[in-house]
N, C-alpha and C. Protein backbone atom coordinates (compact mmCIF):
# COMPACT_ATOMS: atom_id res chain seq x y z
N UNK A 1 -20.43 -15.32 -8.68
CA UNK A 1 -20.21 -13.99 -8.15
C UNK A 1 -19.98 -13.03 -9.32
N UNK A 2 -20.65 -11.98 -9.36
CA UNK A 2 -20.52 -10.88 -10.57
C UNK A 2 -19.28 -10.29 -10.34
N UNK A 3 -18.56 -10.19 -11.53
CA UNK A 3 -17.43 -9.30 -11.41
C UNK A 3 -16.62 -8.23 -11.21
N UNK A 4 -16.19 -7.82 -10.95
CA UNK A 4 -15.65 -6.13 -10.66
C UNK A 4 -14.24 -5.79 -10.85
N UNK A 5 -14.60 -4.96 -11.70
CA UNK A 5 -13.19 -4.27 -12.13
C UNK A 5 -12.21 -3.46 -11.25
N UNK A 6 -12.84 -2.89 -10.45
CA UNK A 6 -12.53 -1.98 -9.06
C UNK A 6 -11.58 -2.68 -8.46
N UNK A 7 -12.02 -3.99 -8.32
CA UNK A 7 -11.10 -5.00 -7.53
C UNK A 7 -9.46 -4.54 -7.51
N UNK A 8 -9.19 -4.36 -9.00
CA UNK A 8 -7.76 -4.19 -9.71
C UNK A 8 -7.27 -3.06 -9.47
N UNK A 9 -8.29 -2.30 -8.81
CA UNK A 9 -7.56 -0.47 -8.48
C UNK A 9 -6.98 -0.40 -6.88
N UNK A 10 -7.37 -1.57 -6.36
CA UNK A 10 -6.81 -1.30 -4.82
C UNK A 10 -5.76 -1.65 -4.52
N UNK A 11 -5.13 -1.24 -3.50
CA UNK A 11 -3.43 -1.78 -2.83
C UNK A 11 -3.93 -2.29 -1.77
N UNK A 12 -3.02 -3.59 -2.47
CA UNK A 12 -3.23 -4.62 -1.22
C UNK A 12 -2.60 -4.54 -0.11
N UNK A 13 -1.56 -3.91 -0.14
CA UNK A 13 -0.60 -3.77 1.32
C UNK A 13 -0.60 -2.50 1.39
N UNK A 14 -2.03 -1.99 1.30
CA UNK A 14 -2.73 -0.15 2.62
C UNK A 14 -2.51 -0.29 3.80
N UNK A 15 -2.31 0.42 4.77
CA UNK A 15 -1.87 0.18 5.96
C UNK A 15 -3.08 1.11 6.92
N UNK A 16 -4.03 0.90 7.49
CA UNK A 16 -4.92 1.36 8.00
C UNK A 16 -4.41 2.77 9.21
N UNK A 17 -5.11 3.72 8.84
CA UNK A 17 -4.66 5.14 9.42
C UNK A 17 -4.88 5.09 10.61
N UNK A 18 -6.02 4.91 11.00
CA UNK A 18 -6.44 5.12 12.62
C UNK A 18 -6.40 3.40 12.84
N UNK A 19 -5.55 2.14 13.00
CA UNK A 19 -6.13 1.02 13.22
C UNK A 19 -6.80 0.63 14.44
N UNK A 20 -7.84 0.15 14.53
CA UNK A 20 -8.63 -0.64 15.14
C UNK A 20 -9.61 0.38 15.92
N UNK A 21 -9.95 1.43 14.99
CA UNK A 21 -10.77 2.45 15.53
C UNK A 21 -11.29 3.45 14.24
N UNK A 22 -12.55 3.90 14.14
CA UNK A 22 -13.33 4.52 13.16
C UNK A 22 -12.26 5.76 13.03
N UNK A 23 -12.30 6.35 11.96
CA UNK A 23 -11.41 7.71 12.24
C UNK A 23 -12.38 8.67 12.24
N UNK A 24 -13.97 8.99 11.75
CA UNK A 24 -14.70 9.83 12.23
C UNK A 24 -15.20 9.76 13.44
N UNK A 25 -15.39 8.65 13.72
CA UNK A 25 -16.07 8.46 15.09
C UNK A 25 -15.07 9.15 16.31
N UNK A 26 -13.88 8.47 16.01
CA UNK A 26 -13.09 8.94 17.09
C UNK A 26 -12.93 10.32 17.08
N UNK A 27 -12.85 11.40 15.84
CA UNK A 27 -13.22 12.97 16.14
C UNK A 27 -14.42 13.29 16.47
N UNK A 28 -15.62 12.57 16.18
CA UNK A 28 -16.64 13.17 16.51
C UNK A 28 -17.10 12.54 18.15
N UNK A 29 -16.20 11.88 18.70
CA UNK A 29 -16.66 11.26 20.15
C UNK A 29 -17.92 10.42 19.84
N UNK A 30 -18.16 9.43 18.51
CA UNK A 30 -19.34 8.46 18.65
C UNK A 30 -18.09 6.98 18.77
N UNK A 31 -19.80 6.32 18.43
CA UNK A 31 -19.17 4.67 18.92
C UNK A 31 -19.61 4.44 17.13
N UNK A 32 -18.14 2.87 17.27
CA UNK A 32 -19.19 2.00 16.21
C UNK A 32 -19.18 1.07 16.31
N UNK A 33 -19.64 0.10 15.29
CA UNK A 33 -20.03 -1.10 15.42
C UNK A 33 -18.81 -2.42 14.82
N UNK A 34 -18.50 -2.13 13.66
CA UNK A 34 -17.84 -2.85 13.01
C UNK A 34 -17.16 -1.93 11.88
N UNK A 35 -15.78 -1.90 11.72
CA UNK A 35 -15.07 -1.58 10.90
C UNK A 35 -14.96 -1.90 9.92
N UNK A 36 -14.35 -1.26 9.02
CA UNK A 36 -14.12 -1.26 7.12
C UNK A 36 -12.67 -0.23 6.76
N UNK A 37 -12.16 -0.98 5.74
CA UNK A 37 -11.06 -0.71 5.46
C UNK A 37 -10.84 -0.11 4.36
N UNK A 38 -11.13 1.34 3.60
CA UNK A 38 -10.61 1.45 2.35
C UNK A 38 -9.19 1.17 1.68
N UNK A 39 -9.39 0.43 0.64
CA UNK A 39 -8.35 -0.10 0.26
C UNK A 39 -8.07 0.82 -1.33
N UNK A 40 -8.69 1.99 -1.02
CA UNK A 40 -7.67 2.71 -1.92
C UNK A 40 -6.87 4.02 -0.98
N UNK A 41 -7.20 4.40 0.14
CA UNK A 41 -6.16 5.46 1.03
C UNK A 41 -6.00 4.63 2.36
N UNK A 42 -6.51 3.92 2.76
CA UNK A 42 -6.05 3.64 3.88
C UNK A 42 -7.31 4.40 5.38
N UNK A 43 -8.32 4.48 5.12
CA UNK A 43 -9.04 4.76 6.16
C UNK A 43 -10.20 4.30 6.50
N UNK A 44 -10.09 4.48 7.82
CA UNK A 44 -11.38 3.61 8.70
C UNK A 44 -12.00 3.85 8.39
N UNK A 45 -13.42 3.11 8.51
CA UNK A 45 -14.77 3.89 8.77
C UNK A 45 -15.89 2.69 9.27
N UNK A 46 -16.78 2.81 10.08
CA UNK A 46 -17.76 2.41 10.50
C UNK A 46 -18.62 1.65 9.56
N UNK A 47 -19.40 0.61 9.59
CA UNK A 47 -20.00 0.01 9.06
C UNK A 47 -21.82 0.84 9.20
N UNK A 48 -22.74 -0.26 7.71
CA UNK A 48 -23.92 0.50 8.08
C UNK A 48 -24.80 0.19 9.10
N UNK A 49 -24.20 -0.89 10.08
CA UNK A 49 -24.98 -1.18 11.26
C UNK A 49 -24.79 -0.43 12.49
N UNK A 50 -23.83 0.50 12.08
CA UNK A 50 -23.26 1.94 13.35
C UNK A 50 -24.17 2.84 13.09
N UNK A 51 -23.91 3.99 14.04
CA UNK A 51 -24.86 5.01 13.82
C UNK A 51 -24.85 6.23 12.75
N UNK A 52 -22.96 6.47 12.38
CA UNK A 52 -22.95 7.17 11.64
C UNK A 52 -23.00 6.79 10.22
N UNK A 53 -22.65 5.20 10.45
CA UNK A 53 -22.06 4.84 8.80
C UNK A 53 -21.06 5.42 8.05
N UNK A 54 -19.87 5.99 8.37
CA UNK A 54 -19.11 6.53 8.09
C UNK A 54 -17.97 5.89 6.53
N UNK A 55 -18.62 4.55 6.54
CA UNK A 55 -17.70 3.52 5.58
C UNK A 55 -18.69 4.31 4.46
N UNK A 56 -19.82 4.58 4.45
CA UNK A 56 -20.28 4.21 3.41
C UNK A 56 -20.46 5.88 2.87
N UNK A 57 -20.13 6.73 3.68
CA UNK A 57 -20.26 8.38 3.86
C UNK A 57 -19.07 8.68 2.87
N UNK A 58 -18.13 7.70 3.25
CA UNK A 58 -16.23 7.80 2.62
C UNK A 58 -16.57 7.20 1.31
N UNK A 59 -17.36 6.50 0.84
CA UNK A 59 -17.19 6.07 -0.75
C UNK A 59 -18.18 7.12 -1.30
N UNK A 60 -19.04 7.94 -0.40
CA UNK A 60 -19.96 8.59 -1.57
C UNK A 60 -19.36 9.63 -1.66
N UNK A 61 -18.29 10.09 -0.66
CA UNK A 61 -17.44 11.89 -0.83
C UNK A 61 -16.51 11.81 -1.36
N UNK A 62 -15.98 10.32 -1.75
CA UNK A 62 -14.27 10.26 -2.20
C UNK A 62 -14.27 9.12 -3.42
N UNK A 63 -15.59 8.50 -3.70
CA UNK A 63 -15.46 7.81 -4.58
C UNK A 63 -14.42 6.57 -5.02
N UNK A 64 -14.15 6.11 -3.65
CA UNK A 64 -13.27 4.88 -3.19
C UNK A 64 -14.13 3.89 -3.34
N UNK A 65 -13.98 2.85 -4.38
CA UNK A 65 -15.02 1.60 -4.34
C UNK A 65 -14.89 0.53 -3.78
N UNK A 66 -13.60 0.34 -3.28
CA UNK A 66 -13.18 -1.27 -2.27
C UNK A 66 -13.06 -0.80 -0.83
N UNK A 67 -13.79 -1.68 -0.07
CA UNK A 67 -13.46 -1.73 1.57
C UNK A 67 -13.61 -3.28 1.74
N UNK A 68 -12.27 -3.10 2.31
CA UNK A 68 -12.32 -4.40 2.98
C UNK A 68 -12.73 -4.61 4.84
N UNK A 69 -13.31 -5.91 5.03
CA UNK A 69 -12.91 -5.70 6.82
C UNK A 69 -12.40 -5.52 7.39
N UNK A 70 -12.20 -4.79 8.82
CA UNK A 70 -11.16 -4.58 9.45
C UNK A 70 -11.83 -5.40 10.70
N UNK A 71 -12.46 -6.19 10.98
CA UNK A 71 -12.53 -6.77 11.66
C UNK A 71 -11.45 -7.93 11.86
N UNK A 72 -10.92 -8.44 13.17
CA UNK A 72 -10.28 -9.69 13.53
C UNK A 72 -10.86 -10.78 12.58
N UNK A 73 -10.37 -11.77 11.94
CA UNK A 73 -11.00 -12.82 11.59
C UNK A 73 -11.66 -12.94 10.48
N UNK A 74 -11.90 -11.42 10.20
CA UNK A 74 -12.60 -11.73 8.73
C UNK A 74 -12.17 -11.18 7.52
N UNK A 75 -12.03 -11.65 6.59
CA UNK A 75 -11.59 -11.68 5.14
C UNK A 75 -12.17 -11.64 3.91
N UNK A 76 -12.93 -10.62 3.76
CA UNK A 76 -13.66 -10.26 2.81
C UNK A 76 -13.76 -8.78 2.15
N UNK A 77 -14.10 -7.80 0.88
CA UNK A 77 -14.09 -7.07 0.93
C UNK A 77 -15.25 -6.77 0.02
N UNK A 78 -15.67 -5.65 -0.34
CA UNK A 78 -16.62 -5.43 -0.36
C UNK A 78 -16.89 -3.75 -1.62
N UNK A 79 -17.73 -4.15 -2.99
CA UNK A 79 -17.79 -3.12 -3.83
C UNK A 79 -18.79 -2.16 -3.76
N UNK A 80 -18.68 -1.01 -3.78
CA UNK A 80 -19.96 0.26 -3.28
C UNK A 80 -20.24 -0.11 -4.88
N UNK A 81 -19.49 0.36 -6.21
CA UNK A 81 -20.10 0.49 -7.08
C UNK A 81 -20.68 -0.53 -7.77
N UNK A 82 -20.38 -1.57 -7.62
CA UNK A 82 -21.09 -2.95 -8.23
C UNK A 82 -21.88 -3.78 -7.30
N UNK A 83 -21.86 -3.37 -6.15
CA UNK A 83 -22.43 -3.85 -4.95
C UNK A 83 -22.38 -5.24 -4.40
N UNK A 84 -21.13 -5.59 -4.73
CA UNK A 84 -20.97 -7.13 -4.60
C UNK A 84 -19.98 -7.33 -3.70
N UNK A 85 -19.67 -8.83 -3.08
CA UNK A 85 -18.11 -9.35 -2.73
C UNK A 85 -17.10 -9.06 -3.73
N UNK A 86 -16.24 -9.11 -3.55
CA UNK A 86 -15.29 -8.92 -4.46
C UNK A 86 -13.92 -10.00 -3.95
């Protein structure tokens, strides 16, 4: 697995703002699909299999490089700028 430095900039104990719900989606009245967790402020966002993609809207306006899942069950997170697992 390629490495990433980014890894080392996130807080591990973020506490998710809107939990278990997109926080754009829910102002803009859409749906999504699967959640993501920035793990440098703490906010939702939609995955790119939703309609808005909102996870991936939040790393290109705010330049946050770790999201982790917010899905039940899964444990992984994920680098915009190195494009890897992390």
């Amino acid at each position: 697995m390629p490495s990433c430095v980014h890894v080392g900039t996130v807080n591990p104990d973020i506490e998710p703002r809107t939990p278990g719900a997109c926080e754009d989606c829910l102002a803009a009245g859409t749906r999504w699909v699967h959640l993501r967790l920035c793990l440098s402020c703490g906010k939702v966002g939609c995955c790119d299999s939703s309609p808005s993609r909102h996870a991936s809207a939040h790393f290109a306006a705010d330049d946050h490089p770790v999201m982790a899942s917010a899905e039940p069950g899964e444990n992984w997170r994920w680098c915009f700028v190195d494009q890897t697992l992390v």
